[in-house]
C-alpha atoms as a PDB file:
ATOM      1  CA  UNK A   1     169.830  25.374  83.856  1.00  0.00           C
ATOM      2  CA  UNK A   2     166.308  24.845  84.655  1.00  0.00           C
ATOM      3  CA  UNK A   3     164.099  22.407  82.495  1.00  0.00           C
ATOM      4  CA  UNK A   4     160.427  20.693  82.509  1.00  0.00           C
ATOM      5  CA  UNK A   5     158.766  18.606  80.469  1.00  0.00           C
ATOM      6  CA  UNK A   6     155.207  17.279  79.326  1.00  0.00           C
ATOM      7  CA  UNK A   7     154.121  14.192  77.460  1.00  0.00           C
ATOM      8  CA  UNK A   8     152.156  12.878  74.625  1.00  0.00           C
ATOM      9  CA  UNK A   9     148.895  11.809  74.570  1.00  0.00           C
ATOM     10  CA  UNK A  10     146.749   9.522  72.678  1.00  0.00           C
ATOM     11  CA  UNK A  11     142.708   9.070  72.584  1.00  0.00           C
ATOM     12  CA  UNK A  12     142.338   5.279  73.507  1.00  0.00           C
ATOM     13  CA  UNK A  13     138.720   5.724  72.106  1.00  0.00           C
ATOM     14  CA  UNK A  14     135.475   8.301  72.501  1.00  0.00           C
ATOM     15  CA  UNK A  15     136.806  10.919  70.465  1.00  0.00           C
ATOM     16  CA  UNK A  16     134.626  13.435  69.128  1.00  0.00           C
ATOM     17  CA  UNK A  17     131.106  11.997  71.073  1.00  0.00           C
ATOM     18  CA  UNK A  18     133.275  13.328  73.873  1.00  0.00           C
ATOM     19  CA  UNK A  19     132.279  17.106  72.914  1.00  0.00           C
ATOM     20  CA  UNK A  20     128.451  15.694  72.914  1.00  0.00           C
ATOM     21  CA  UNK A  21     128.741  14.482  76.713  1.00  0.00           C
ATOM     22  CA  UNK A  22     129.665  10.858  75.736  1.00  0.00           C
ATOM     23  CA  UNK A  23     132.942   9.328  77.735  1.00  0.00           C
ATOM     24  CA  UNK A  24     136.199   8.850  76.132  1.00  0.00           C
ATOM     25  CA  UNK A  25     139.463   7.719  77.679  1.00  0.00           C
ATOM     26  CA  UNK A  26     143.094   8.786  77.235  1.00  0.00           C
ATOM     27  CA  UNK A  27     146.289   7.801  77.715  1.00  0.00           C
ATOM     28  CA  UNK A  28     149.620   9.132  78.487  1.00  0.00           C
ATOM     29  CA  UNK A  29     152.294   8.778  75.526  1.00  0.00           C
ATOM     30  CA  UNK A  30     155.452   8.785  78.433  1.00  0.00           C
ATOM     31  CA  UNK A  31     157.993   8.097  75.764  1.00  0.00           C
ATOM     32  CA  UNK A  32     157.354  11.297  73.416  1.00  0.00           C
ATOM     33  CA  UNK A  33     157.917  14.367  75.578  1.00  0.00           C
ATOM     34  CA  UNK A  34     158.085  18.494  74.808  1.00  0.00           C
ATOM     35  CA  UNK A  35     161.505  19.288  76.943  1.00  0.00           C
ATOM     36  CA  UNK A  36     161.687  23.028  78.240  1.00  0.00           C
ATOM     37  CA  UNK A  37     165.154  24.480  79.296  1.00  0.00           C
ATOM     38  CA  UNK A  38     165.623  28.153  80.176  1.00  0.00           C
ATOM     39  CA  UNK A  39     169.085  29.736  80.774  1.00  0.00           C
ATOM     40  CA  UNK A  40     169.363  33.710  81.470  1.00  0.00           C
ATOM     41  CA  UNK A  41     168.835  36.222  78.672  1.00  0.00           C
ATOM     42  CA  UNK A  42     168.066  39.675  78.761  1.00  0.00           C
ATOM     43  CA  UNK A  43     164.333  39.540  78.130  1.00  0.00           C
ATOM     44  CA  UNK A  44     161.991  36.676  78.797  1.00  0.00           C
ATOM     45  CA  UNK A  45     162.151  35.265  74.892  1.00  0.00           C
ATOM     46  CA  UNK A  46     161.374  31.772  73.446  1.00  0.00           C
ATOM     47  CA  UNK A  47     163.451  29.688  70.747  1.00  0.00           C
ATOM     48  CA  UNK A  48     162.109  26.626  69.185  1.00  0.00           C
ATOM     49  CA  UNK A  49     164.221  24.255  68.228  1.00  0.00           C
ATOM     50  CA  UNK A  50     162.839  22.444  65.376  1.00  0.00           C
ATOM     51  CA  UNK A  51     162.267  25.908  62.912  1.00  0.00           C
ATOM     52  CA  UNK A  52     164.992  28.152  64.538  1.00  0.00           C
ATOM     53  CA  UNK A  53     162.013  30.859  65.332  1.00  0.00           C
ATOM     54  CA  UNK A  54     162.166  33.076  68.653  1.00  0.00           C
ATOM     55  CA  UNK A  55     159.859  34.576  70.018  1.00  0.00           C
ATOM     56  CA  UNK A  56     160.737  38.043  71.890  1.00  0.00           C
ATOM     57  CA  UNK A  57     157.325  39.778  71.919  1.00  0.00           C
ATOM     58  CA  UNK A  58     155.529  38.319  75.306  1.00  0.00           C
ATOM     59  CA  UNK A  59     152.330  40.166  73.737  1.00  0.00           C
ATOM     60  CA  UNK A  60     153.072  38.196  70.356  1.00  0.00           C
ATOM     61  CA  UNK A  61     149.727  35.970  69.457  1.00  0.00           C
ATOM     62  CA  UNK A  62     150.751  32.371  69.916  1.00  0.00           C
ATOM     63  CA  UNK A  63     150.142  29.817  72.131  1.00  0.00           C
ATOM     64  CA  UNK A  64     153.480  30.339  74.120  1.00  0.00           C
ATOM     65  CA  UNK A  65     153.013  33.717  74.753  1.00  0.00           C
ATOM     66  CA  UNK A  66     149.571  33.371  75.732  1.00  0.00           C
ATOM     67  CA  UNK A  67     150.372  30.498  78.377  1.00  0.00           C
ATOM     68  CA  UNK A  68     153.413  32.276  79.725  1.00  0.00           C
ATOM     69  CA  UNK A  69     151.083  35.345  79.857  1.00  0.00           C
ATOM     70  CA  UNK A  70     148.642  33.202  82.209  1.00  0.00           C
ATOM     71  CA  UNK A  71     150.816  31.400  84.229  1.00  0.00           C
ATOM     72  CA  UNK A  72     152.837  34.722  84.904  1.00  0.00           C
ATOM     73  CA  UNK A  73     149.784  36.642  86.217  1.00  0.00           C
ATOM     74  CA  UNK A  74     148.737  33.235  87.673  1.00  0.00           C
ATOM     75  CA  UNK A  75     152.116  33.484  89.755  1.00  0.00           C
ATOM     76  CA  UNK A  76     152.033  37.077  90.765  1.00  0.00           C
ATOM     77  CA  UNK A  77     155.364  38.168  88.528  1.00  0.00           C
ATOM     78  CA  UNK A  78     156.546  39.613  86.029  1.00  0.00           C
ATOM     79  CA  UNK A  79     158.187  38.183  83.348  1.00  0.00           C
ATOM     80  CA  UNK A  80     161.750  37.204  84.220  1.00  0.00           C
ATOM     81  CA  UNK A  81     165.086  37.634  81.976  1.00  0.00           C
ATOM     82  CA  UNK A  82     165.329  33.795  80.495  1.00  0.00           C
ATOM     83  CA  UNK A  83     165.589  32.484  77.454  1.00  0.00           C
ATOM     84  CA  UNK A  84     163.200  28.975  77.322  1.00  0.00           C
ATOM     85  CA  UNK A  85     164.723  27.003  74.364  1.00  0.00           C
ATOM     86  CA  UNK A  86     161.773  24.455  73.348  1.00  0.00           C
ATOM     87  CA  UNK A  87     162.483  21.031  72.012  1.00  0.00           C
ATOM     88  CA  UNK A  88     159.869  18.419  71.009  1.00  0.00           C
ATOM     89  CA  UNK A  89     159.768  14.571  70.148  1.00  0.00           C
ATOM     90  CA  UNK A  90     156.447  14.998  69.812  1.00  0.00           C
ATOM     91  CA  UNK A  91     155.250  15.405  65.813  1.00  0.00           C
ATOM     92  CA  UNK A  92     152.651  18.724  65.310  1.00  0.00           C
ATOM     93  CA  UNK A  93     149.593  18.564  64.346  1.00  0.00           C
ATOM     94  CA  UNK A  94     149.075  14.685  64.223  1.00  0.00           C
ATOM     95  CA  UNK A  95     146.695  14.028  67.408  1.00  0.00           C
ATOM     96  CA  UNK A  96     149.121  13.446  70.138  1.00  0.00           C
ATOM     97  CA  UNK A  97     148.700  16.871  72.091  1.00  0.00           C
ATOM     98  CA  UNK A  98     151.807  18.816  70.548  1.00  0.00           C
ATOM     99  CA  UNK A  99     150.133  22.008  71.821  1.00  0.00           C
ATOM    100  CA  UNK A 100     148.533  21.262  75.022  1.00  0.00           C
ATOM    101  CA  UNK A 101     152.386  19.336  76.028  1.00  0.00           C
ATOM    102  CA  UNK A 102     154.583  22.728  74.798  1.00  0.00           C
ATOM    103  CA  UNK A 103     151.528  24.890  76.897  1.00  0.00           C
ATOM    104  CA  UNK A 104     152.164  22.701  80.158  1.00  0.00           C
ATOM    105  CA  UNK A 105     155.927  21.807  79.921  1.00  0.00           C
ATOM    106  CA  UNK A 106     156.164  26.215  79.830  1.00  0.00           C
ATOM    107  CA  UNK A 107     154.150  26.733  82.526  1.00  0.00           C
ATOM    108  CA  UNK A 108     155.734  24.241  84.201  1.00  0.00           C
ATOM    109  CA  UNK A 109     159.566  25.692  84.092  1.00  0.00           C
ATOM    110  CA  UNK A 110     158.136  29.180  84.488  1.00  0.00           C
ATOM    111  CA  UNK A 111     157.138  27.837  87.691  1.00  0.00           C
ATOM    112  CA  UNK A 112     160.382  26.095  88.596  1.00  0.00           C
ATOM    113  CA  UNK A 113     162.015  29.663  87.570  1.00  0.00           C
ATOM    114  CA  UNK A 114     160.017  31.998  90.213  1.00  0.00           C
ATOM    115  CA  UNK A 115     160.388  29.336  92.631  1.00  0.00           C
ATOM    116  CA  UNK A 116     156.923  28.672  92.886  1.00  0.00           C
ATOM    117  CA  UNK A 117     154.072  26.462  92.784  1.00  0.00           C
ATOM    118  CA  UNK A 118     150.759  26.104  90.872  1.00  0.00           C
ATOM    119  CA  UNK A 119     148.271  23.039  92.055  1.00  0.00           C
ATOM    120  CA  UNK A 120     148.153  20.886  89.437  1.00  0.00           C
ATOM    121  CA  UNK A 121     144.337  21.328  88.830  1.00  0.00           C
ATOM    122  CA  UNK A 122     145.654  25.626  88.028  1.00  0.00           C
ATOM    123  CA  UNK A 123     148.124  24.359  85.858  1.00  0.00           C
ATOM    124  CA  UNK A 124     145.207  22.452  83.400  1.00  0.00           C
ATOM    125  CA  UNK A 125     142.728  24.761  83.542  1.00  0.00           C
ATOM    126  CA  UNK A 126     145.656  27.330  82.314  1.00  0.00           C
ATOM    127  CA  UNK A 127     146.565  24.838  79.896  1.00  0.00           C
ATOM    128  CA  UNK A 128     143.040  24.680  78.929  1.00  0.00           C
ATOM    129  CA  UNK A 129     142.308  28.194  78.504  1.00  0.00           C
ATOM    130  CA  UNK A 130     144.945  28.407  75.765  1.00  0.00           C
ATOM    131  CA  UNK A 131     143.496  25.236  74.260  1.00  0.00           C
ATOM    132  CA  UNK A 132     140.454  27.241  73.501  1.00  0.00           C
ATOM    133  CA  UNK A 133     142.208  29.791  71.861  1.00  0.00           C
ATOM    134  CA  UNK A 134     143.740  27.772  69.545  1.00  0.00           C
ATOM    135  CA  UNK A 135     140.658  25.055  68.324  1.00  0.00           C
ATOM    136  CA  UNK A 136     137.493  26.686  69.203  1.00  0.00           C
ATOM    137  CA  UNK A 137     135.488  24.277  71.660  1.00  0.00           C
ATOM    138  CA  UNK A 138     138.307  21.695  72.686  1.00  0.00           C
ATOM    139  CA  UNK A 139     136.786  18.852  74.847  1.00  0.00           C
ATOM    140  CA  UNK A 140     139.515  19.175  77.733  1.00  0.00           C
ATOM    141  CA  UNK A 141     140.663  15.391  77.190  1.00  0.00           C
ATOM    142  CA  UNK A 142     144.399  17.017  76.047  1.00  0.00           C
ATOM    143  CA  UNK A 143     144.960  19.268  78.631  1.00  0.00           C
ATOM    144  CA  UNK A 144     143.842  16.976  81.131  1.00  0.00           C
ATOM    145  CA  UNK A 145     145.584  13.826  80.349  1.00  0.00           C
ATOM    146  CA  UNK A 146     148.886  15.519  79.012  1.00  0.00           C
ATOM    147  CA  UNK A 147     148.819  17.702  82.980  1.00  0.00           C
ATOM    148  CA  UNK A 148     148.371  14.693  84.995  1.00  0.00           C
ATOM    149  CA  UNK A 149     149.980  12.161  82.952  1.00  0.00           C
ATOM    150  CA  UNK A 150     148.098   9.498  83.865  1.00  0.00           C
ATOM    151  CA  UNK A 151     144.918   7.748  82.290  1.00  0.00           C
ATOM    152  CA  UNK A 152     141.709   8.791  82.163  1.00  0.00           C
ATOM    153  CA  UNK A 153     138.070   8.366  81.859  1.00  0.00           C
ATOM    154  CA  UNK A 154     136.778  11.607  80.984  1.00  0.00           C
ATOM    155  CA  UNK A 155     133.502  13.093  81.115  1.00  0.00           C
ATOM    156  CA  UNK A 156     133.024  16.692  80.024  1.00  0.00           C
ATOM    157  CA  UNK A 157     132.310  18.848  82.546  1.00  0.00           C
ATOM    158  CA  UNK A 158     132.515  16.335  84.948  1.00  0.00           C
ATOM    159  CA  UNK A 159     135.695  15.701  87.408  1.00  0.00           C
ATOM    160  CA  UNK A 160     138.652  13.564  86.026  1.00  0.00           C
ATOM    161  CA  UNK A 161     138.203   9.760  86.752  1.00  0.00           C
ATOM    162  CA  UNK A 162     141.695   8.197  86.816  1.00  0.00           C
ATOM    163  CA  UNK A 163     141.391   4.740  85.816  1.00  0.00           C
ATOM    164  CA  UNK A 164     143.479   1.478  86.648  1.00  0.00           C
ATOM    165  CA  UNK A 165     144.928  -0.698  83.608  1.00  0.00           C
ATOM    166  CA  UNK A 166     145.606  -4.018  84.624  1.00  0.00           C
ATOM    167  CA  UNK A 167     147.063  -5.820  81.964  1.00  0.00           C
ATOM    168  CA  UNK A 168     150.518  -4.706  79.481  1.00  0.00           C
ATOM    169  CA  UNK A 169     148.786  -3.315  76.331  1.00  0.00           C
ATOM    170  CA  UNK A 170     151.288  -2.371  73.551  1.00  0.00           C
ATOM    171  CA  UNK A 171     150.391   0.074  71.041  1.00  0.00           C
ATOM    172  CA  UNK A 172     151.925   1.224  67.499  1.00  0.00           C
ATOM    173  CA  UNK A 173     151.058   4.874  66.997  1.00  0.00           C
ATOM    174  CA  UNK A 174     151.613   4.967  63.158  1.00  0.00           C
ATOM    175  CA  UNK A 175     151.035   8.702  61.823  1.00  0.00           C
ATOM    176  CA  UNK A 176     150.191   9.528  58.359  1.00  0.00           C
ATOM    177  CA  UNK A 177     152.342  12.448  57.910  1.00  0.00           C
ATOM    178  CA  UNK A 178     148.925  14.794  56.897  1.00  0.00           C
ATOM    179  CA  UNK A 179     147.968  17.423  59.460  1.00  0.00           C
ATOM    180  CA  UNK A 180     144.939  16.737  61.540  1.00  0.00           C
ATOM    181  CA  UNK A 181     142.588  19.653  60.936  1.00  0.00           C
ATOM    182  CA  UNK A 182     140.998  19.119  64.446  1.00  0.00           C
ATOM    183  CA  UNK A 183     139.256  22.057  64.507  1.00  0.00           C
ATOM    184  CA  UNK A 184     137.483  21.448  61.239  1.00  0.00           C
ATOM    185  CA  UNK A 185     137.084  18.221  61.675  1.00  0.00           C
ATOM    186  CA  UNK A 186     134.781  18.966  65.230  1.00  0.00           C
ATOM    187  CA  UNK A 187     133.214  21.417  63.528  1.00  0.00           C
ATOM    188  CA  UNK A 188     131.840  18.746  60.418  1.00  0.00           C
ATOM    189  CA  UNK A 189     130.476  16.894  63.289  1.00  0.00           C
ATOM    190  CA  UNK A 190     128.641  19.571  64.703  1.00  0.00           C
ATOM    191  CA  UNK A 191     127.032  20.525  61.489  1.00  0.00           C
ATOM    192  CA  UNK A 192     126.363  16.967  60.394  1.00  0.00           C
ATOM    193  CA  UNK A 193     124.822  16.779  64.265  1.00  0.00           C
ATOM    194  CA  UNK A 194     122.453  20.031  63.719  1.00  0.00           C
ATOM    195  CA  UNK A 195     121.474  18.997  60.168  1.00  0.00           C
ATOM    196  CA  UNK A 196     120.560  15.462  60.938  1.00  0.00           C
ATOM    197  CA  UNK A 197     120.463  14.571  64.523  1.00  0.00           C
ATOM    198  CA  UNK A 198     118.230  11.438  64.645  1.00  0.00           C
ATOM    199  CA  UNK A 199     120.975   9.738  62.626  1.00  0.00           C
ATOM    200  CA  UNK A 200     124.193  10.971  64.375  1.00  0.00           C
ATOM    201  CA  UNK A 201     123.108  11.015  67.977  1.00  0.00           C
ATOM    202  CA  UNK A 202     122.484   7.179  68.188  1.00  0.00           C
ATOM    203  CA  UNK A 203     126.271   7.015  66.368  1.00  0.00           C
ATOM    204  CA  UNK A 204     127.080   9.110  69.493  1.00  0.00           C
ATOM    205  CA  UNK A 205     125.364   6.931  72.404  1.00  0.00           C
ATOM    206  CA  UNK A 206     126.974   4.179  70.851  1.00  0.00           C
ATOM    207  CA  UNK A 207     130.097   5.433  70.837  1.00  0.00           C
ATOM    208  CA  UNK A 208     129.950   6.345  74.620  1.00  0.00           C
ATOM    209  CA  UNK A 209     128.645   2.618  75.175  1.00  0.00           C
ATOM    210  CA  UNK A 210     131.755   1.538  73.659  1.00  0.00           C
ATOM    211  CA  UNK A 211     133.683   3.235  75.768  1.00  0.00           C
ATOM    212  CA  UNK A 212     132.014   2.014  78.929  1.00  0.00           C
ATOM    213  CA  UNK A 213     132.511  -1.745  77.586  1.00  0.00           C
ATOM    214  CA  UNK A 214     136.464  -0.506  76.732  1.00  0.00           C
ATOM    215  CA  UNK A 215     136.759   0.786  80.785  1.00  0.00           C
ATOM    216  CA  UNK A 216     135.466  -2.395  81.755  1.00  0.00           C
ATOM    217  CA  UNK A 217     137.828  -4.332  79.837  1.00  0.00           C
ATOM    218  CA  UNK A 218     141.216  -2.536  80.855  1.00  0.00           C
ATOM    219  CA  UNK A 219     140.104  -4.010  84.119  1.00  0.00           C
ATOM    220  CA  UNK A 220     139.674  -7.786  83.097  1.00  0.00           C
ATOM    221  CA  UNK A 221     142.442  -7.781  80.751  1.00  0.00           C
ATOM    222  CA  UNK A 222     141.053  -9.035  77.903  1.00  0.00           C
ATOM    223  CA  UNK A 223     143.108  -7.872  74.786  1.00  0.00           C
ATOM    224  CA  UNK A 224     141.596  -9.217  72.218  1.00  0.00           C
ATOM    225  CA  UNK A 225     137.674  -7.999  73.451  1.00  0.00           C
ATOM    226  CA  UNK A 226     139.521  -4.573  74.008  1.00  0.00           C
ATOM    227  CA  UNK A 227     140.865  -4.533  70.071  1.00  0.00           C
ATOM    228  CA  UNK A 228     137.569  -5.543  68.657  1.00  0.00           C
ATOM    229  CA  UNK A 229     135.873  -2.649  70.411  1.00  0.00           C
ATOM    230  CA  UNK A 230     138.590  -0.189  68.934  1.00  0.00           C
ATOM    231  CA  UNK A 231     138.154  -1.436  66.003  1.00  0.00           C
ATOM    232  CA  UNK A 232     134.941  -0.526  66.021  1.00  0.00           C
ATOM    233  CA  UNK A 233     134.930   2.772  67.313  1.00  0.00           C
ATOM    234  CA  UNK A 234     136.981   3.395  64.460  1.00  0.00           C
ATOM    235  CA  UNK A 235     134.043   2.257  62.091  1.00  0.00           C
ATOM    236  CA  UNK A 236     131.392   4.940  64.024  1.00  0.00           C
ATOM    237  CA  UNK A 237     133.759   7.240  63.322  1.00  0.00           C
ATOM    238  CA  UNK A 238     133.743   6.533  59.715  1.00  0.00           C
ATOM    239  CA  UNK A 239     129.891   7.215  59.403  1.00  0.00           C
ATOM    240  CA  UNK A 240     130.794  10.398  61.410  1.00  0.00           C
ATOM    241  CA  UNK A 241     133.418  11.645  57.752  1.00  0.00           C
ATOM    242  CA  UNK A 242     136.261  12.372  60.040  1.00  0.00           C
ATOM    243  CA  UNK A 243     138.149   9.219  59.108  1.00  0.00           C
ATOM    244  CA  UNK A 244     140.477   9.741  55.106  1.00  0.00           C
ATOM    245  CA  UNK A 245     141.703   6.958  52.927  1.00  0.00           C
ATOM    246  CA  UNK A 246     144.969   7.338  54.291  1.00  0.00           C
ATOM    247  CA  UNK A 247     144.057   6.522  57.992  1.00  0.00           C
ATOM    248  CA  UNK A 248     141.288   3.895  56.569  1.00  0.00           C
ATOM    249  CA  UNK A 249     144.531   2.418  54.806  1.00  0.00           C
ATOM    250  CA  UNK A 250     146.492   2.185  57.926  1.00  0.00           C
ATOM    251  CA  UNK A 251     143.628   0.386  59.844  1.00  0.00           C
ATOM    252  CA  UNK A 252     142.959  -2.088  57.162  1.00  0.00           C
ATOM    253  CA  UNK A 253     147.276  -2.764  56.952  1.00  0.00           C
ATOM    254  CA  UNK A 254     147.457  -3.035  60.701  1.00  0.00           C
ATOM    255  CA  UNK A 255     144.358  -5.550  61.247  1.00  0.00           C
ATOM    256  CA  UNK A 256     145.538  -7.578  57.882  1.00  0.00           C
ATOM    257  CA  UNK A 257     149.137  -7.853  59.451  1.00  0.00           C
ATOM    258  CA  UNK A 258     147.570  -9.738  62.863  1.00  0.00           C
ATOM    259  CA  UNK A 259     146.671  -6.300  65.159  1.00  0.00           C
ATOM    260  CA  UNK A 260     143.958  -7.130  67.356  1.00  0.00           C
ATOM    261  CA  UNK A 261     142.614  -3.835  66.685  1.00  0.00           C
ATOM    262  CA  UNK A 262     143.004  -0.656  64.760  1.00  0.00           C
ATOM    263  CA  UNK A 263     141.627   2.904  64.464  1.00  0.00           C
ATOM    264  CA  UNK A 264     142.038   6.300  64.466  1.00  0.00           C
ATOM    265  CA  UNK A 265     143.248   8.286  67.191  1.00  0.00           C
ATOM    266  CA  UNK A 266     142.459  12.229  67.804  1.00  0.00           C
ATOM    267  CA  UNK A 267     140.395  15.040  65.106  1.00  0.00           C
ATOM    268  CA  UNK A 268     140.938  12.243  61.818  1.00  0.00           C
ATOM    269  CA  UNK A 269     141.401  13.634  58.367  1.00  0.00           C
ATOM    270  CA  UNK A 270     145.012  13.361  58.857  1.00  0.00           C
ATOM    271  CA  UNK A 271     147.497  12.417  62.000  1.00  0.00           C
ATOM    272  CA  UNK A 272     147.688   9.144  63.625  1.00  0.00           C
ATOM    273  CA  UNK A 273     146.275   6.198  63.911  1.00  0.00           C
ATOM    274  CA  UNK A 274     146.709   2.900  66.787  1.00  0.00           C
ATOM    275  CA  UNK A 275     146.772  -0.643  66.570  1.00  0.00           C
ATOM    276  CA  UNK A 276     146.831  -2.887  69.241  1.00  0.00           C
ATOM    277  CA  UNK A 277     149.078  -5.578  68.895  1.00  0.00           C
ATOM    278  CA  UNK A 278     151.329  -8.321  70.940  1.00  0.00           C
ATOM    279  CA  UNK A 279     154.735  -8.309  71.366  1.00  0.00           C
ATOM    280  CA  UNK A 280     154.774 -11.395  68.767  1.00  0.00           C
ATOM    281  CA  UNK A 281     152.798  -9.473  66.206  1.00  0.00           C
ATOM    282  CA  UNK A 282     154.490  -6.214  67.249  1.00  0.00           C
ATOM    283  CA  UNK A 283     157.310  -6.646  64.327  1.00  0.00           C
ATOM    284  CA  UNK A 284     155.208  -7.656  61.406  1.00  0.00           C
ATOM    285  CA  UNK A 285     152.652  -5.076  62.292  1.00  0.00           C
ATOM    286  CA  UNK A 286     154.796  -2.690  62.478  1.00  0.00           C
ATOM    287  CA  UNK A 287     156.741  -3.418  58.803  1.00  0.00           C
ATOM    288  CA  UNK A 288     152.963  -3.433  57.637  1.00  0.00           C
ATOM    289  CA  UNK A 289     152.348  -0.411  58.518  1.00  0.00           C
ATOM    290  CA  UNK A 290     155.519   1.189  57.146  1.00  0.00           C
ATOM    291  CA  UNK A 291     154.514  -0.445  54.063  1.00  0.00           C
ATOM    292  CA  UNK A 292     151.049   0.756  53.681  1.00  0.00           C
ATOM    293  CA  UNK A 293     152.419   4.421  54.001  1.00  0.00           C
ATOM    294  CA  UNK A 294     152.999   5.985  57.491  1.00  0.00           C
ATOM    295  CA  UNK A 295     155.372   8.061  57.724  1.00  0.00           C
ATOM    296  CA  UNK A 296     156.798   7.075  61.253  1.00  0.00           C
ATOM    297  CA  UNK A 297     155.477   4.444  63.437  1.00  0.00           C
ATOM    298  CA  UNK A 298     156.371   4.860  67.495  1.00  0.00           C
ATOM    299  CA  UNK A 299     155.553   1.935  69.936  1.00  0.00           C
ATOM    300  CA  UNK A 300     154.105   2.618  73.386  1.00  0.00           C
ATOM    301  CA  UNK A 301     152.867   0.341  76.453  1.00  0.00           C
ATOM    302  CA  UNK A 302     150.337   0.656  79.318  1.00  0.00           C
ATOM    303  CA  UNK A 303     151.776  -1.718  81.481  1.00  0.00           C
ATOM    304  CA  UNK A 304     149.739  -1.554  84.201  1.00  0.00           C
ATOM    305  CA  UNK A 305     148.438   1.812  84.756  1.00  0.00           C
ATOM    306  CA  UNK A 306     147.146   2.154  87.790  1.00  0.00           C
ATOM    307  CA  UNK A 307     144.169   4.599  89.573  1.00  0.00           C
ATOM    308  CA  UNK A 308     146.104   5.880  92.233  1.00  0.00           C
END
């Protein structure tokens, strides 16, 4: 049996600005993972685990079609008689990269199953081409991150900047159990951008600032400077409406319980949210957190993360 895999991903802090030009970085989620297996079958077909659906039509519109569309005519064959059974630790719709992981963990066994290889860099931009599809004008920060599973400083438009962490950070990723609506979310910005932009583009630059002071922090390991600035990235995007009282909750539980910082992570409105925390505090942080309403909590390290 043949099998891949892709990872999480979590926005350590930019999101949104990111789709103005503005930097954000992201980070690998190693621990929550999309697993592809493929045995033979009569047709090329796809059955996901979690809802029992296949998927026999290759010129069905979803986004596993449409990547194993791509990455077939990106490999120069046709498609071959497998069955790719999808599992996923990763929760949908909730800001880690569900879709951009399932896209590149396909492409990836499809791959493995002609025998074949794609350069990475193919690989994204295929993974990236079915982003769009799916949420209009996606920044690239998914795709990118989720592909090379390593963490970045990203710049759209620009090439990737792999960056070095060099201190253990531990994370909670506590998720709110309410959909993300990314793509309306990005959208909100944009109109609050066109209607008012004197007030939201100085919310942008100072988000990108932010994340400039963040990158130069992951290199100086200082923890507690790092939280503070998380914490208020969260607060920009507050005054940018894509936060909700259930992620505002969250952040207010986390820092009250002894995080060094909180916010949300990915579109808002919904998904998850991160706190930063010690392995002391890790515990009561945690509890708090469970407490104040998430529906799951996972726990996640850098430890060390470094530019190769």
């Amino acid at each position: 049996m043949i099998t891949a895999s892709a990872c999480a991903k979590m926005i350590l802090c930019g999101e949104h600005a990111v789709v103005y030009g503005q930097p954000a970085i992201a980070v690998p989620v190693s621990d929550l993972r999309v697993m592809v297996s493929a045995k033979p079958a009569e047709q090329l077909m796809f059955t996901l685990a979690d809802t029992g659906l296949q998927i026999l039509d290759l010129a069905a519109d979803a986004a596993i079609t449409q990547i194993a569309r791509l990455t077939l005519d990106a490999l120069h064959i046709a498609p071959p008689p497998v069955e790719m059974h999808i599992t996923s630790t990763i929760p949908v719709a909730s800001g880690l990269g569900s879709g951009a992981a399932v896209s590149a963990a396909v492409a990836r066994c499809l791959c493995q199953i002609a025998g074949k290889t794609l350069p990475v860099e193919t690989i994204n931009q295929l993974v990236y081409e079915v982003e769009k599809m799916h949420h209009g004008t996606p920044s690239g920060i998914d795709n990118t991150v989720i592909v090379y599973e390593r963490p970045i400083y990203f710049v759209r438009n620009q090439a990737v900047e792999f960056i070095s962490i060099n201190t253990p950070l531990h994370f909670l990723i506590a998720d709110t159990g309410i959909p993300a609506p990314t793509k309306i979310s990005v959208g909100d910005v944009r109109r609050l951008y066109e209607h008012d932009p004197e007030k939201i583009q100085p919310i942008l630059d100072a988000i990108g600032a932010l994340v400039c002071d963040i990158q130069q922090q992951l290199q100086t390991g200082n923890a507690e400077t790092i939280g503070a600035l998380l914490t208020q990235n969260h607060q920009y995007l507050q005054q940018l409406t894509v936060s909700s009282p259930e992620l505002d909750n969250l952040v207010n539980a986390a820092l009250q319980a002894g995080a060094l910082g909180a916010k949300l992570s990915g579109g808002g409105r919904g998904g998850n949210m991160l706190a930063l925390v010690t392995p002391e505090t890790l515990p009561t942080v945690k509890t708090a957190l469970l407490a104040a309403g998430a529906v799951r909590v996972y726990e996640t390290s850098l430890m060390g993360a470094n530019k190769a």
